[in-house]
N, C-alpha and C. Protein backbone atom coordinates (compact mmCIF):
# COMPACT_ATOMS: atom_id res chain seq x y z
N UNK A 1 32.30 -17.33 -17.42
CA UNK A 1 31.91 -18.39 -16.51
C UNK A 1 31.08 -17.82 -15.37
N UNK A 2 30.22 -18.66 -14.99
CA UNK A 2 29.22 -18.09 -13.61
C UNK A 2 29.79 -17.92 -12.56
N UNK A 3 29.42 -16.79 -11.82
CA UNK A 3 29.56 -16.40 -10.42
C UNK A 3 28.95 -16.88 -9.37
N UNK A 4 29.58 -17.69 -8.97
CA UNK A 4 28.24 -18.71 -8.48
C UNK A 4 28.67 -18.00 -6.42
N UNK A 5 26.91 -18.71 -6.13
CA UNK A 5 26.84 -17.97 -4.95
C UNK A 5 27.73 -18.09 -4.12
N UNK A 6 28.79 -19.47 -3.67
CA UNK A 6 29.65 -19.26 -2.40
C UNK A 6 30.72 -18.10 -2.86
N UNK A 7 31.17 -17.87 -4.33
CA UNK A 7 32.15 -16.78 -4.53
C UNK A 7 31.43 -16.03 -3.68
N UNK A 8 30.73 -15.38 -4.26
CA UNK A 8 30.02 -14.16 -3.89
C UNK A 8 29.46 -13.84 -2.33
N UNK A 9 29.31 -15.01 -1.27
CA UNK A 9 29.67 -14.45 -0.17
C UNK A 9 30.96 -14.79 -0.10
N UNK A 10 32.04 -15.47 -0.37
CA UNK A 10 33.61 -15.11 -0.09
C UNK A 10 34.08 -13.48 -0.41
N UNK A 11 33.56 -13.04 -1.84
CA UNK A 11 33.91 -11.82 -2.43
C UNK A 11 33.30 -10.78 -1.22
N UNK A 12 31.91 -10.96 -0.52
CA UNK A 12 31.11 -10.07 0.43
C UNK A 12 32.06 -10.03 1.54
N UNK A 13 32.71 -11.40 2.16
CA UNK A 13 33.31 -11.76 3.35
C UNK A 13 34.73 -10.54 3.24
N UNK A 14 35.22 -10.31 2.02
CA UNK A 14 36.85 -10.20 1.97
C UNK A 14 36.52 -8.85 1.93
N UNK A 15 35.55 -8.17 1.10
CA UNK A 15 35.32 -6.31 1.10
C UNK A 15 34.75 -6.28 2.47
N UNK A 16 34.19 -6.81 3.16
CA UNK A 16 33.80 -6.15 4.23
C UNK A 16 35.06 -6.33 5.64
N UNK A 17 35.74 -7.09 5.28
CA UNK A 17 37.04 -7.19 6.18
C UNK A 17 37.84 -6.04 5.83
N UNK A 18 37.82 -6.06 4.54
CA UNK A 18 39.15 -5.17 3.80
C UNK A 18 39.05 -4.07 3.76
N UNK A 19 37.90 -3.30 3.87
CA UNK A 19 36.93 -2.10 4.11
C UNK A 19 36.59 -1.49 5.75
N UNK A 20 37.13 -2.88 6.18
CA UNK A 20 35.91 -2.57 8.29
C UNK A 20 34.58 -2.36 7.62
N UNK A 21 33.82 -2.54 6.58
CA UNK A 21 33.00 -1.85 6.91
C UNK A 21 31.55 -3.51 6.62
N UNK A 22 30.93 -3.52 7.68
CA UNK A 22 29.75 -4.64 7.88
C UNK A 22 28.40 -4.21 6.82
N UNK A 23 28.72 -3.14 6.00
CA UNK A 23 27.38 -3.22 5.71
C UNK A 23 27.68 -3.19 4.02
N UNK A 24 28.58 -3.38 3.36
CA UNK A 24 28.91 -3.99 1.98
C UNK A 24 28.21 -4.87 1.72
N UNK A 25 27.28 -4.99 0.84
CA UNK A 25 26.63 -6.46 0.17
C UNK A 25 27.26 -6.31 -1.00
N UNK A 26 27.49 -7.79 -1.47
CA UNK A 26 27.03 -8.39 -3.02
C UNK A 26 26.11 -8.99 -3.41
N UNK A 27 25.93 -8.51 -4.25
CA UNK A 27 24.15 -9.19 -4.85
C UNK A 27 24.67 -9.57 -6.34
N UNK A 28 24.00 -10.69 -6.39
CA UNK A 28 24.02 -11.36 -7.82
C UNK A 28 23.41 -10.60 -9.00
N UNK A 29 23.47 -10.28 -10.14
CA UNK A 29 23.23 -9.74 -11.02
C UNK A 29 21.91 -10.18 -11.89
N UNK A 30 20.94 -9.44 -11.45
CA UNK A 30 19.85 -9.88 -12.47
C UNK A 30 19.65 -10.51 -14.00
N UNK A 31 20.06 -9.96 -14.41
CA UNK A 31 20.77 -10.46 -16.16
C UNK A 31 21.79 -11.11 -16.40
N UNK A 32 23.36 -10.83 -15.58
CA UNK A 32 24.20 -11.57 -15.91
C UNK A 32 24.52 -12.20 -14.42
N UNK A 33 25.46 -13.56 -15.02
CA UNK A 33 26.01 -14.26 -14.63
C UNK A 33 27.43 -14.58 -14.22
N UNK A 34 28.05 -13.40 -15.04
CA UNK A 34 29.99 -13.40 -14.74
C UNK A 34 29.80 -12.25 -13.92
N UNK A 35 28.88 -11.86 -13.23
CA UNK A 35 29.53 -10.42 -12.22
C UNK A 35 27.99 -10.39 -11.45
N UNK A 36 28.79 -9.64 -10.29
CA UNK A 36 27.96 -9.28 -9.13
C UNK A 36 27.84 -7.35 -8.96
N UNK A 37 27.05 -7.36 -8.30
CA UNK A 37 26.61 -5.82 -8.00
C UNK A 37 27.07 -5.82 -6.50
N UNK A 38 27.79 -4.45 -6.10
CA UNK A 38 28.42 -3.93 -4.63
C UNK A 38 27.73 -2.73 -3.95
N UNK A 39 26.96 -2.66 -3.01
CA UNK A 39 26.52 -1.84 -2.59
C UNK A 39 26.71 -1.63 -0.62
N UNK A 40 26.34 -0.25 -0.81
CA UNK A 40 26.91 0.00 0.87
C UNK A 40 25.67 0.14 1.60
N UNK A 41 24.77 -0.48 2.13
CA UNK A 41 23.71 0.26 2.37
C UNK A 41 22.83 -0.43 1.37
N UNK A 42 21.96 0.69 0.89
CA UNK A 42 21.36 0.63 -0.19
C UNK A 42 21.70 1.47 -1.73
N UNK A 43 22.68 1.68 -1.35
CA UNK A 43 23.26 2.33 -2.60
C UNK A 43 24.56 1.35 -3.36
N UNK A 44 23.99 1.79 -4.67
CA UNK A 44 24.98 0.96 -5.55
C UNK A 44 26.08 1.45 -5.56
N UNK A 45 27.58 1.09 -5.61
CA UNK A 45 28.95 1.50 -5.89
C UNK A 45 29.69 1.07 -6.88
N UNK A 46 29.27 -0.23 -7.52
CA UNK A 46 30.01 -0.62 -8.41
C UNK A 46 29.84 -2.46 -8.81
N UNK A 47 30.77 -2.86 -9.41
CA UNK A 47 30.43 -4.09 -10.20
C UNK A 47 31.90 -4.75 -9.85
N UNK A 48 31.29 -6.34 -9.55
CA UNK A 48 32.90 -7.23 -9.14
C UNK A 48 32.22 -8.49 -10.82
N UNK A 49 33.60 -8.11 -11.28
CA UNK A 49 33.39 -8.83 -12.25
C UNK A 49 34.40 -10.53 -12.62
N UNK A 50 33.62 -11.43 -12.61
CA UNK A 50 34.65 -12.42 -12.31
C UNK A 50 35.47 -13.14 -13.34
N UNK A 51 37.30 -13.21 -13.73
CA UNK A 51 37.84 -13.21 -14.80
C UNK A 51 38.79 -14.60 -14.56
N UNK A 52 38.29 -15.84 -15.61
CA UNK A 52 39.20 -17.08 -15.16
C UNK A 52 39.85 -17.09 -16.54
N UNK A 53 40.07 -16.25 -17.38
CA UNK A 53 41.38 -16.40 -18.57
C UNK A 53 42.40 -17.37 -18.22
N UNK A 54 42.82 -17.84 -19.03
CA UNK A 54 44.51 -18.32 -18.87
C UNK A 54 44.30 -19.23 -17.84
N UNK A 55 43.43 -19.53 -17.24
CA UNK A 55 43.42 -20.77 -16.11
C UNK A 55 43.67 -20.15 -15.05
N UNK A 56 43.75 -18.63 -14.67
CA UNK A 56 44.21 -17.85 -13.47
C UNK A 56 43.06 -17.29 -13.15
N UNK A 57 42.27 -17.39 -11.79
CA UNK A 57 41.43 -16.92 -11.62
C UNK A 57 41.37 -15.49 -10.71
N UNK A 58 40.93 -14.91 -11.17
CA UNK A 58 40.60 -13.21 -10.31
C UNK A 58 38.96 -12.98 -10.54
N UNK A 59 39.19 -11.50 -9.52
CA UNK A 59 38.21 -11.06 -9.85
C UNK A 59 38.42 -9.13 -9.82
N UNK A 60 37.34 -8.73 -10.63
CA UNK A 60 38.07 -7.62 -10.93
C UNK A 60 36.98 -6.27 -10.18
N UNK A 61 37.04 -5.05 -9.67
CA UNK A 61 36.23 -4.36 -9.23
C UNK A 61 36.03 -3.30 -10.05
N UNK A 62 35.07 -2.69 -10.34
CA UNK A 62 35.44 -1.59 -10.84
C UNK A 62 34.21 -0.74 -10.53
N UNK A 63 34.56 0.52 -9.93
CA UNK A 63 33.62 1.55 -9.74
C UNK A 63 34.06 3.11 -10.01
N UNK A 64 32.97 3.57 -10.50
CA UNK A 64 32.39 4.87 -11.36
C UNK A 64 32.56 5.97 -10.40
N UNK A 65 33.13 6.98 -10.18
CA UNK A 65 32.96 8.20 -8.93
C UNK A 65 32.98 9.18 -10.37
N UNK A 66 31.50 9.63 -10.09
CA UNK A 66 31.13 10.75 -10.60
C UNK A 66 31.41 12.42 -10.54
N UNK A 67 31.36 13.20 -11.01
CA UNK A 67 32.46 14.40 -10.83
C UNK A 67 31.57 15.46 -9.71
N UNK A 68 30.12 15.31 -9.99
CA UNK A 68 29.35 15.93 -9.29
C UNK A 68 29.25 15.07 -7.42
N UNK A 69 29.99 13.84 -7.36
CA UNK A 69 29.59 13.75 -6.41
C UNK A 69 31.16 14.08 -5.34
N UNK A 70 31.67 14.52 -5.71
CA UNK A 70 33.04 15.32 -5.17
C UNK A 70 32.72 16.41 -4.73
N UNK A 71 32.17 16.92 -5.52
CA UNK A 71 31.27 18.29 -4.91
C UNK A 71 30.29 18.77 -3.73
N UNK A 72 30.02 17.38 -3.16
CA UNK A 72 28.92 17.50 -1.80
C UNK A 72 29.70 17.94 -1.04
C-alpha cells in the first residue's frame, strides 16, 4: 500500500523528536511507493518501509552500518 505524504512527514516529525536531531528528512522514494528514504543531512541512512498486514499498521526501519565505516 502507498506511503502517502502526511505519513511521511508524521514518520519525519517522530525520528526527529526521537533522535533530538532537526535535520532527519524523509523523502519519498523515486520508484517505489510502500517506503521512504532517511537521511541526515545529505547523506542516506536507511529505508522506512511501510507494513499494513493483518489490518495492523506499522512501519518498519531498517538501516545498513557498514564494517568499514566503524573504522573512521
Amino acid at each position: 500500500m502507498k506511503l502517502e505524504r502526511n505519513e511521511i512527514l508524521k514518520l519525519e516529525a517522530y525520528l526527529r523528536k526521537t533522535f533530538n536531531l532537526d535535520t532527519i528528512e524523509v523523502r519519498q522514494r523515486p520508484q517505489k511507493d510502500d517506503s521512504a528514504e532517511v537521511y541526515i543531512g545529505d547523506e542516506f541512512i536507511g529505508v522506512l518501509f511501510r507494513d499494513d498486514e493483518d489490518d495492523d499498521l506499522s512501519y518498519n526501519f531498517q538501516m545498513a552500518i557498514l564494517d568499514y565505516d566503524l573504522k573512521g
